[in-house]
Protein backbone atom coordinates (compact mmCIF):
# COMPACT_ATOMS: atom_id res chain seq x y z
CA UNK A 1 -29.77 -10.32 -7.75
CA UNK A 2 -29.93 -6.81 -8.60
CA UNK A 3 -32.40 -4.01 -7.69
CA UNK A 4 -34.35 -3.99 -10.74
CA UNK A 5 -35.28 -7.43 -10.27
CA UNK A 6 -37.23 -6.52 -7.20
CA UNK A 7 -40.42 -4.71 -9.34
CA UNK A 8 -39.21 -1.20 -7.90
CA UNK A 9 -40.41 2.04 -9.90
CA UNK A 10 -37.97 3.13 -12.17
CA UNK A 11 -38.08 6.48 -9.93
CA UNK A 12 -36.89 4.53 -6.90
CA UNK A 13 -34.43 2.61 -8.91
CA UNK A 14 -33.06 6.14 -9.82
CA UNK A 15 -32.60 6.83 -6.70
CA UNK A 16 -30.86 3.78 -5.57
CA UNK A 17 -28.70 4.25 -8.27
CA UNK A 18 -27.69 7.90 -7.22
CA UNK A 19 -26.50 6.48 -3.92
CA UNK A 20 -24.37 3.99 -5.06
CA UNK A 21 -26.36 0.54 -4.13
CA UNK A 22 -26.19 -1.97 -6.79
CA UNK A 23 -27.13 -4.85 -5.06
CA UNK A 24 -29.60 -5.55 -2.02
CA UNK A 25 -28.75 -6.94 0.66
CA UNK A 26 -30.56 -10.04 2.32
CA UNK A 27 -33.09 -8.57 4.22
CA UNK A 28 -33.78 -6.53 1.47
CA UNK A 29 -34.17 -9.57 -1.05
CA UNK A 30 -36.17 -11.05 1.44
CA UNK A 31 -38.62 -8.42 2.49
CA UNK A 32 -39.00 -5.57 -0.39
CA UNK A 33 -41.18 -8.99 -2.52
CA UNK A 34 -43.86 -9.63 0.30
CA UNK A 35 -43.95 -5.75 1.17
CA UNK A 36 -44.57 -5.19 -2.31
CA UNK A 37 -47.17 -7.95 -2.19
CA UNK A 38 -48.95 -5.82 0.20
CA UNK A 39 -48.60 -8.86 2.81
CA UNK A 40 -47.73 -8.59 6.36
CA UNK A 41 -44.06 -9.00 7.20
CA UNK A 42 -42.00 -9.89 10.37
CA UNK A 43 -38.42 -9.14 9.83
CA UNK A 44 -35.10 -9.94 12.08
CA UNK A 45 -32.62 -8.22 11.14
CA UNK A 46 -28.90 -7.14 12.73
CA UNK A 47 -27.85 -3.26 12.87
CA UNK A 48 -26.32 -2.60 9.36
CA UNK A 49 -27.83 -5.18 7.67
CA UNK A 50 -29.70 -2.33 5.61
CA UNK A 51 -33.62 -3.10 6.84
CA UNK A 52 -34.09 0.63 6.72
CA UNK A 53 -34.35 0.50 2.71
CA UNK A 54 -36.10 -2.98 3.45
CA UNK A 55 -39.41 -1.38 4.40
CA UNK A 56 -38.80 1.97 2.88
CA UNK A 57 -38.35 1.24 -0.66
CA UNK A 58 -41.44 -0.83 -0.80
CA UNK A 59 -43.46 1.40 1.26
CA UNK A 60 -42.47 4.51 -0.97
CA UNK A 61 -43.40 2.42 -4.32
CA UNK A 62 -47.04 1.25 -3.30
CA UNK A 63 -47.76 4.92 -1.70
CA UNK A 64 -46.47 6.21 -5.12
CA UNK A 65 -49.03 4.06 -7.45
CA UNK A 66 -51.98 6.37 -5.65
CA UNK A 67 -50.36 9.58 -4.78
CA UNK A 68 -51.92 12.42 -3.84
CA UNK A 69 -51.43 15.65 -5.28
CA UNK A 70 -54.15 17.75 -3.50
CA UNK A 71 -55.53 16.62 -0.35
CA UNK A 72 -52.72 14.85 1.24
CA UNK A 73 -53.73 12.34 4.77
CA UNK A 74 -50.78 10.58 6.72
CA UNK A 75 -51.13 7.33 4.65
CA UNK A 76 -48.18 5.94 6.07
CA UNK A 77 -46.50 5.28 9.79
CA UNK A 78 -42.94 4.70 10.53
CA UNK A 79 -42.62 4.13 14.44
CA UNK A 80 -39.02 4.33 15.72
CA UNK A 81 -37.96 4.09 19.48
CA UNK A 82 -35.41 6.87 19.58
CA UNK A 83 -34.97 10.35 18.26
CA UNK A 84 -31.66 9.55 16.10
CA UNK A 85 -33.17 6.65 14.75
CA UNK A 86 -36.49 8.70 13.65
CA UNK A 87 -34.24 11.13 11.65
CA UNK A 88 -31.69 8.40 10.18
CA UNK A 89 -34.83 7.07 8.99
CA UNK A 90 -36.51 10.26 7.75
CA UNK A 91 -33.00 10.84 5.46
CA UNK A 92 -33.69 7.26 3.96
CA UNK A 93 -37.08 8.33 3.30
CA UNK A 94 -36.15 12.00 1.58
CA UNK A 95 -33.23 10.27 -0.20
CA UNK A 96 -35.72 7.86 -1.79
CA UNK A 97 -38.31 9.33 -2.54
CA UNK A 98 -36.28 12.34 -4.57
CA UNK A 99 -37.75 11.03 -7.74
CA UNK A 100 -41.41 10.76 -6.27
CA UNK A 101 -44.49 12.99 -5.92
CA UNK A 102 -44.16 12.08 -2.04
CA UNK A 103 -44.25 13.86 1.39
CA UNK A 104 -43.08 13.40 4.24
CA UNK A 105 -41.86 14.58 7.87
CA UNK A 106 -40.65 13.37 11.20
CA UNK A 107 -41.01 14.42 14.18
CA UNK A 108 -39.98 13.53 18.13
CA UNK A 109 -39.94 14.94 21.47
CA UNK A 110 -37.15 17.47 22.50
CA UNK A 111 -37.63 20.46 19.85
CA UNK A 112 -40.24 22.37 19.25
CA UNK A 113 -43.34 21.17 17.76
CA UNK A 114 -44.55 23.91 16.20
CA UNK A 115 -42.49 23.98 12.84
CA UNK A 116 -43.47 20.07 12.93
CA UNK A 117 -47.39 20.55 13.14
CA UNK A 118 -46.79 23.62 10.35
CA UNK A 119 -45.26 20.79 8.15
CA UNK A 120 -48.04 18.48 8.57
CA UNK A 121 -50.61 21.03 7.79
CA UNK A 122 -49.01 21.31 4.66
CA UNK A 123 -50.55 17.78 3.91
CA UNK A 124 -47.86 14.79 3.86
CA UNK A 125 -47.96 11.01 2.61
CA UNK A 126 -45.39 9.59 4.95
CA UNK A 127 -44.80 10.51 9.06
CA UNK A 128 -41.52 9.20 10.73
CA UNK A 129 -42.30 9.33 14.59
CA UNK A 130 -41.28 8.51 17.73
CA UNK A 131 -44.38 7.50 20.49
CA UNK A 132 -44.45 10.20 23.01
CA UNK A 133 -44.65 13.24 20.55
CA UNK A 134 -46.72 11.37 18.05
CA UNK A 135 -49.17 10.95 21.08
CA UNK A 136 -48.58 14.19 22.13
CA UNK A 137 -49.80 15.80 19.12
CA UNK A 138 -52.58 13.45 18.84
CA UNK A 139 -54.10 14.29 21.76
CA UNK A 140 -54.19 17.91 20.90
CA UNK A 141 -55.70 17.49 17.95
CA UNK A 142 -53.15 18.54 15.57
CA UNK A 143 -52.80 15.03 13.51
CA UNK A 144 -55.02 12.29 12.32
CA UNK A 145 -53.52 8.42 11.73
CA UNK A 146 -57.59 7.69 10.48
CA UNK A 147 -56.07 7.45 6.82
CA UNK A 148 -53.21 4.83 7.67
CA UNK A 149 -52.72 2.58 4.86
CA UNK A 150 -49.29 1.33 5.92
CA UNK A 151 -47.33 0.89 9.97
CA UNK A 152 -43.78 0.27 10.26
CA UNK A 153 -42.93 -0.59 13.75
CA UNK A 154 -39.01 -0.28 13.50
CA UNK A 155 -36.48 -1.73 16.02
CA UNK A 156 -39.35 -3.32 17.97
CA UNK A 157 -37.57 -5.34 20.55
CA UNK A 158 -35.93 -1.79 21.72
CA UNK A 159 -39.38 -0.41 21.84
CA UNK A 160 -40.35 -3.20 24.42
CA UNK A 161 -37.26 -2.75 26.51
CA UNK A 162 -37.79 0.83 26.81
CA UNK A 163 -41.42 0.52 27.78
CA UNK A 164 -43.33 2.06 25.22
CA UNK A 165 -45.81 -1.01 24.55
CA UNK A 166 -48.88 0.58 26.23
CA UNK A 167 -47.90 3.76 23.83
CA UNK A 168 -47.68 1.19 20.86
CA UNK A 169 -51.35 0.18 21.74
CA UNK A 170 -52.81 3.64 21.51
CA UNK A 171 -51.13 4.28 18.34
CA UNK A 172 -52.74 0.79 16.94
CA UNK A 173 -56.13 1.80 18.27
CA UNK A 174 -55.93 5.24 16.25
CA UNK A 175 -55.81 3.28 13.50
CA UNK A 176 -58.07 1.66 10.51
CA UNK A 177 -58.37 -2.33 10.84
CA UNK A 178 -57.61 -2.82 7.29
CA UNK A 179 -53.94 -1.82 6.80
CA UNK A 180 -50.91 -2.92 5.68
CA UNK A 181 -47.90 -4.05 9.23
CA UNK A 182 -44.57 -4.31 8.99
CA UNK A 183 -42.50 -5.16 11.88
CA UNK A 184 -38.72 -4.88 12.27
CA UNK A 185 -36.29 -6.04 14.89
CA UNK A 186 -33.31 -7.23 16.07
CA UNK A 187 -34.32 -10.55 17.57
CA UNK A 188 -37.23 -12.76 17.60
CA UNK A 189 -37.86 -13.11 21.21
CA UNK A 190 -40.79 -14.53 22.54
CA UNK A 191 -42.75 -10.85 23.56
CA UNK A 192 -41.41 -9.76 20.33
CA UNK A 193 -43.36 -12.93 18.46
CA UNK A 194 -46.50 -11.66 21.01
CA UNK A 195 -46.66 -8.23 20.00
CA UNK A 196 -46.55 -9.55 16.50
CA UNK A 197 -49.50 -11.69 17.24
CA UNK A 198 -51.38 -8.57 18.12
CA UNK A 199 -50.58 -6.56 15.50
CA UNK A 200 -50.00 -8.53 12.00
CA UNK A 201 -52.09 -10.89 10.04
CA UNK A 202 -50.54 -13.91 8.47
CA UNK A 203 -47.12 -12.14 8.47
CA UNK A 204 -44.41 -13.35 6.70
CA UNK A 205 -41.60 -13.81 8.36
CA UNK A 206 -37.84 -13.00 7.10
CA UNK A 207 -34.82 -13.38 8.90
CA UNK A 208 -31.31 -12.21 7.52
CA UNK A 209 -29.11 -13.69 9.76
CA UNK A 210 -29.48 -16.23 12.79
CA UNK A 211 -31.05 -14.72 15.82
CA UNK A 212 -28.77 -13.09 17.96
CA UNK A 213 -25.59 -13.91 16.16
CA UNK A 214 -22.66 -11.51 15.48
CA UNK A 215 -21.46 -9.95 12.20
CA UNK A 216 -18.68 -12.37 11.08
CA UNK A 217 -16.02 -8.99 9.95
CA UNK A 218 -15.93 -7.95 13.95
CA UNK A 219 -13.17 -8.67 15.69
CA UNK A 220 -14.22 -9.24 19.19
CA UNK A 221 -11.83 -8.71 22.44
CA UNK A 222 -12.09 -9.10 26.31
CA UNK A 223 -9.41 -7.00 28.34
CA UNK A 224 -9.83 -8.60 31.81
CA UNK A 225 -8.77 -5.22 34.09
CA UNK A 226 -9.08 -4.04 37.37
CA UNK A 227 -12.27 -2.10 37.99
CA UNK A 228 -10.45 1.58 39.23
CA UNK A 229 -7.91 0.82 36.17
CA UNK A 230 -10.78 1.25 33.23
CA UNK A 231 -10.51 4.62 33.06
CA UNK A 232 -6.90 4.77 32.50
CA UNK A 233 -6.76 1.67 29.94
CA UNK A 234 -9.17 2.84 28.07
CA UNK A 235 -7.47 6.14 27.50
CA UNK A 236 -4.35 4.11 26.71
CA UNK A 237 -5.95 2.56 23.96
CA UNK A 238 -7.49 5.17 22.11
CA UNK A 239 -4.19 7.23 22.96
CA UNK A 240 -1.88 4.30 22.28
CA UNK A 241 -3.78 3.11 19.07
CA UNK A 242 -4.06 6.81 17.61
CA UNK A 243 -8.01 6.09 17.24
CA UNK A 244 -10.12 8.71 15.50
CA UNK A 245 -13.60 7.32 15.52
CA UNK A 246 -14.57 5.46 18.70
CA UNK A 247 -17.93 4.72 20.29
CA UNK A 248 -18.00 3.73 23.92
CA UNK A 249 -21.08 2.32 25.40
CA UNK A 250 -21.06 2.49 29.91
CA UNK A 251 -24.33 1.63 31.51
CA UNK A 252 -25.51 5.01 32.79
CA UNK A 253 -25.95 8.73 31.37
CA UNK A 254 -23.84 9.82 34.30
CA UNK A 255 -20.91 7.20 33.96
CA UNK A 256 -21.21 8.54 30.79
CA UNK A 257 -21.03 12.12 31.21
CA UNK A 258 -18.14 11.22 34.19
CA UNK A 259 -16.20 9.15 31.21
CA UNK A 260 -16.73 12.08 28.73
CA UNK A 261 -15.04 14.36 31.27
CA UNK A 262 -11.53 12.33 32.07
CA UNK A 263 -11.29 11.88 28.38
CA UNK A 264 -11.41 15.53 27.75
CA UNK A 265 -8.64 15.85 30.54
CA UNK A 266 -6.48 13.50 28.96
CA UNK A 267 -6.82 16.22 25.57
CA UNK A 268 -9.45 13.28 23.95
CA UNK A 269 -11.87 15.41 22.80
CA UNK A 270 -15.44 13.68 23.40
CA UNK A 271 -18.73 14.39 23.59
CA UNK A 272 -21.73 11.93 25.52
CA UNK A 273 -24.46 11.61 24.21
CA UNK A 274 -27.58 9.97 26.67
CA UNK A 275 -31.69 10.90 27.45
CA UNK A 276 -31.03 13.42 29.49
CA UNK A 277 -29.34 15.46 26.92
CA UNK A 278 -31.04 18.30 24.99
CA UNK A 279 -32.07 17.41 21.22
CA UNK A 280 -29.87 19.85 20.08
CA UNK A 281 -26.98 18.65 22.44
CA UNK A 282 -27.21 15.17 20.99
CA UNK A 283 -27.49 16.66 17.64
CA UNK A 284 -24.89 18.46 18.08
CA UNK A 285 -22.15 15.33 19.38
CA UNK A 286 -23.40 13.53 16.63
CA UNK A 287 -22.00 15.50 14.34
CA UNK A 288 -18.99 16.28 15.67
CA UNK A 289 -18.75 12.52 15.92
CA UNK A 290 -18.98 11.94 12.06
CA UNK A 291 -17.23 14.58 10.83
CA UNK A 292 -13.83 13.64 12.79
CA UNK A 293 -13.95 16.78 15.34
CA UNK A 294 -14.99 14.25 18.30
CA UNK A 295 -12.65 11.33 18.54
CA UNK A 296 -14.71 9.61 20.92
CA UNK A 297 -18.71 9.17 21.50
CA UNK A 298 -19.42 7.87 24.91
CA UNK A 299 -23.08 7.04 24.61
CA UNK A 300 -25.77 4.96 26.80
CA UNK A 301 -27.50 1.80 25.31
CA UNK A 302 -30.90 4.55 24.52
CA UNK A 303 -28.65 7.18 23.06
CA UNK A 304 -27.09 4.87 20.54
CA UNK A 305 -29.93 2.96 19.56
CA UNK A 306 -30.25 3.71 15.26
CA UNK A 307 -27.37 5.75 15.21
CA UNK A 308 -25.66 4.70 11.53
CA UNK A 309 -22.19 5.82 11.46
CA UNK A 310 -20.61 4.77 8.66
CA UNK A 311 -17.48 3.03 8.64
CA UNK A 312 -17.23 3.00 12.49
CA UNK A 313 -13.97 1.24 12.88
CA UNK A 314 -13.80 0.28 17.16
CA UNK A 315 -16.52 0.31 19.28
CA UNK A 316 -15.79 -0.05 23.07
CA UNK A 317 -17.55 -1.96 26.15
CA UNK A 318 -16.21 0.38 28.84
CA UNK A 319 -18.60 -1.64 30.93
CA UNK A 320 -20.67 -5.04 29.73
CA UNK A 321 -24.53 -5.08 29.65
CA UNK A 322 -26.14 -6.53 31.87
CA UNK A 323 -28.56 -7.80 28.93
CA UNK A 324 -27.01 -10.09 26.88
CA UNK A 325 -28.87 -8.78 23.48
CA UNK A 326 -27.62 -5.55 23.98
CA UNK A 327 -24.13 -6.98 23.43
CA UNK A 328 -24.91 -7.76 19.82
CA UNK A 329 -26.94 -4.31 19.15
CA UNK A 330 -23.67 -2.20 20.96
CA UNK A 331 -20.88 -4.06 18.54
CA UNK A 332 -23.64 -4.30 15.80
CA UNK A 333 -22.27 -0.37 15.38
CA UNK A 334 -19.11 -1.22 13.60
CA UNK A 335 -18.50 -3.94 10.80
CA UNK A 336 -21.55 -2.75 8.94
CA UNK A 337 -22.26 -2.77 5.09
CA UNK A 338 -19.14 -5.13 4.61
CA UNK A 339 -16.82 -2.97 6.48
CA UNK A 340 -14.58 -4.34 8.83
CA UNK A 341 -14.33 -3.42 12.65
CA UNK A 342 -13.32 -4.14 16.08
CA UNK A 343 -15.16 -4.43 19.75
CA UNK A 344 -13.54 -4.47 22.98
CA UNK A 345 -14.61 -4.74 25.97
CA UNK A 346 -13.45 -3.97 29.66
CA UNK A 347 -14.23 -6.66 31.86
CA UNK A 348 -14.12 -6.05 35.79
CA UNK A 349 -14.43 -9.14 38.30
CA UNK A 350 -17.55 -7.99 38.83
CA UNK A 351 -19.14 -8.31 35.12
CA UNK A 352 -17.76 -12.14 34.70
CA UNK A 353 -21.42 -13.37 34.66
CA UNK A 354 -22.50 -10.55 32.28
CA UNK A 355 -19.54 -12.20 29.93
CA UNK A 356 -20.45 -16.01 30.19
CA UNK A 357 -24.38 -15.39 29.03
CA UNK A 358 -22.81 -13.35 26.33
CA UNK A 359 -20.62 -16.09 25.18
CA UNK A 360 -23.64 -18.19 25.76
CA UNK A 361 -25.69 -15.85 23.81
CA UNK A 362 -22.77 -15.66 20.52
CA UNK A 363 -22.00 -18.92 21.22
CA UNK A 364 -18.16 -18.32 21.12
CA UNK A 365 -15.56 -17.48 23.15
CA UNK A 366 -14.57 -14.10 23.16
CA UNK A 367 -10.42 -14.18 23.09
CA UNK A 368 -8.85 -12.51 26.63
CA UNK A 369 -6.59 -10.28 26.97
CA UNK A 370 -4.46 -8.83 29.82
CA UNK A 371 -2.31 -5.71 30.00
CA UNK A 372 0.39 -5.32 32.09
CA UNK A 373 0.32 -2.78 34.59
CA UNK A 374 -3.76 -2.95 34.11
CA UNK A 375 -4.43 -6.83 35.80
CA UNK A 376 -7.67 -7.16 37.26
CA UNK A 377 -7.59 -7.50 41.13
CA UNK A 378 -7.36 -11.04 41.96
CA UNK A 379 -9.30 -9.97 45.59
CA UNK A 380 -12.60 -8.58 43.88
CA UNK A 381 -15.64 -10.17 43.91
CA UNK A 382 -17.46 -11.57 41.24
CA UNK A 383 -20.52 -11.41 42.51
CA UNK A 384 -22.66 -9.21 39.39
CA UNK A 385 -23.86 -5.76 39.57
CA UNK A 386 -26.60 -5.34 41.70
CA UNK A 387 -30.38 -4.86 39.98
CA UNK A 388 -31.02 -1.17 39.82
CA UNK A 389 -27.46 -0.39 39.63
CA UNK A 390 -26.69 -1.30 36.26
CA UNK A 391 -29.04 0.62 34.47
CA UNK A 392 -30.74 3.99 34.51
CA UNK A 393 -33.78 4.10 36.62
CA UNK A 394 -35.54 5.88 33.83
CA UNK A 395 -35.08 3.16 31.23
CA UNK A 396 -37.85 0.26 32.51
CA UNK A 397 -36.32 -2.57 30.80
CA UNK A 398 -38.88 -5.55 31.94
CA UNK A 399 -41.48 -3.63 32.29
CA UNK A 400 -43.03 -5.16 29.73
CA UNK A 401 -42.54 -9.00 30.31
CA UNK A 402 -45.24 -10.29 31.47
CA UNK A 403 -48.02 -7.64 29.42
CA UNK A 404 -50.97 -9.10 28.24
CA UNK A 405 -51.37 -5.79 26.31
CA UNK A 406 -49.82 -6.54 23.08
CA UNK A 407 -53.37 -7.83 21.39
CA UNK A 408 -56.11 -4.96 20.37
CA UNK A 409 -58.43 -7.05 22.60
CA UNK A 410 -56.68 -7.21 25.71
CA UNK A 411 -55.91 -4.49 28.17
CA UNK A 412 -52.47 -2.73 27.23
CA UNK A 413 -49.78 -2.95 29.84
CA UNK A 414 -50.00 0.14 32.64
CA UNK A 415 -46.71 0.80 32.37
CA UNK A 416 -46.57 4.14 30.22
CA UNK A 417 -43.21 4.60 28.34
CA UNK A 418 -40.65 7.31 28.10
CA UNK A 419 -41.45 10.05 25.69
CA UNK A 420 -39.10 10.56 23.50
């Protein structure tokens, strides 16, 4: 199947065409027909699966067949969960839409607002957003979502984790009935199927790969070590190995910061990259990151959420979530767009039961791995992580679990989410 075969304008197929694509990919066969359709769509889709251009290619040609030249109201809403992921989505949208008469603009929490509120006074088709500064501007006034003919909620099942369901609710309720939904995530878990309820009508639903599995070109690894000895095997690796591009994932901004600091002792230059950074800051890492001057990004579960790094070749567990779904959305970051890649992970006494529900979860068992000089102490207990402790306390994963607030007619859940 090729792209023309999808009913794209030839202006979008131009623009496919300048970046290279020839070919969709699933998710994009799957969805760009019933987007195009105009019909409601609930999509599950892995990281690097390319469900970015699954929404925006479609979105881009129906806003196109009644643009607006003058006048120009906010006619469609992307809703992402993260600041990267608002801009990585924002690029899609300006690379696309090169060939179109189409606006648009992004904006999330962290900068100032002021050049973002100057750009949508200027009149725009198309706002990428994240909840607390879409809200934020809202509620002063400064933009209108009473001209919505299309929502994307993207990456939904990180949106629930990370609390923002009430702030999806006021969003919904600031906007016309009669609209066009599209909703994206990782999994189809049972609040993600709920909050679908609430929001689409008579979706179809699309699925590009089995729920929760793991892309097939990632090798997967389990280094069984002593808990004190991480540090130092880690560095061992990367040093060992001669990495250049390596993401580590540890469960909190300051085991990250704390991890980003013995690295740059043991002349790895690194950079973290977590909530409590500036915008600029994580801007700034990012960068570095992809252009080769940071060998290694050590980045919270948040942080890394919609970051697309192309070509990532090792991603690292310095420490195992203690949510098994956020095993496949860490190592999701390498082995994308038919690249291969590789995922380790360092595995403490203490994690064992984070490692049997995600072999549960992959269904497979990850292949072991010991080190000598780096065994894990045969003493330590394997009793898991305490709650509270494996997590930052600003990040109120189950907050949502037991909402009733995911329908326009119920009461939205009281627990407010983090503006982002």
């Amino acid at each position: 199947m090729s792209f023309q075969t999808l009913g794209l304008s030839e202006a979008l197929l131009k623009a496919i065409s300048k970046k290279g694509y020839t070919t969709p990919s699933p998710i994009q066969q799957k969805a760009i027909p019933p987007v195009l359709q105009g019909k409601d769509v609930l999509a599950s889709a892995q990281t690097g699966t390319g469900k970015t251009a699954g929404f925006t290619l479609p979105l881009l040609h129906l806003l196109s067949e009644n643009s607006k030249t003058k006048y120009r109201p906010i006619r469609a809403l992307i809703l992402t969960p993260t600041r990267e992921l608002a801009a990585q989505v924002y690029a899609n949208v300006r690379e696309y839409s090169e060939f179109l008469n189409l606006r648009s603009a992004v904006i999330f929490g962290g900068v100032n607002q002021k050049p973002q509120v100057a750009t949508i006074r200027q009149g725009i088709d198309i706002l990428v957003a994240t909840p607390g500064r879409l809200l934020d501007l809202q509620n002063q006034g400064l933009l209108s979502l009473k001209r919505i003919e299309i929502f994307v909620l993207d990456e939904a099942d990180r949106m629930l984790d990370m609390g923002f369901l009430r702030d999806i609710q006021k969003v919904i309720n600031s906007m016309p009935e009669k609209r066009q939904n599209l909703m994206f995530s990782a999994t189809f878990s049972k609040d993600i199927k709920k909050l679908a309820h609430g929001i689409l009508d008579h979706p179809v639903q699309v699925e590009a790969t089995p729920e929760n599995t793991t892309v097939e070109a990632i090798t997967q690894k389990v280094y069984r070590v002593a808990k004190g000895k991480k540090t130092n095997l880690i560095i061992k690796l990367i040093s060992d190995g001669d990495w250049k591009q390596v993401l580590v994932f540890t469960r909190t901004k300051h085991g990250a910061n704390r991890l980003c600091e013995k690295m740059v002792k043991a002349d790895i230059t690194a950079a973290a990259i977590h909530g409590n950074k500036s915008q600029g800051a994580r801007t700034k890492a990012l960068a570095g990151f992809k252009s080769g001057r940071v060998r290694v990004l050590v980045a919270t579960d948040i942080a890394a959420r919609g970051l697309d790094i192309p070509l990532l070749p090792h991603v690292i567990n310095f420490e195992l979530p203690n949510i098994s779904e956020d095993y496949v959305h860490r190592i999701g970051r390498t082995g994308r767009a038919g690249a291969s890649g590789e995922a380790l992970s360092l595995v403490s006494a203490d994690e064992t039961s984070f490692l049997r529900g995600i072999e549960k979860l992959i269904e497979m068992k990850i292949p072991v791995q010991i080190i000598e000089g780096f065994e894990p102490d045969p003493n330590a207990s394997t009793e898991p992580i305490k709650q509270g402790q494996g997590r930052d306390r600003r990040n109120p994963r189950n907050s949502n679990r037991n909402s009733k607030g995911n329908n326009k007619s119920r009461r939205p859940n009281r627990n407010s989410g983090r503006r982002n």
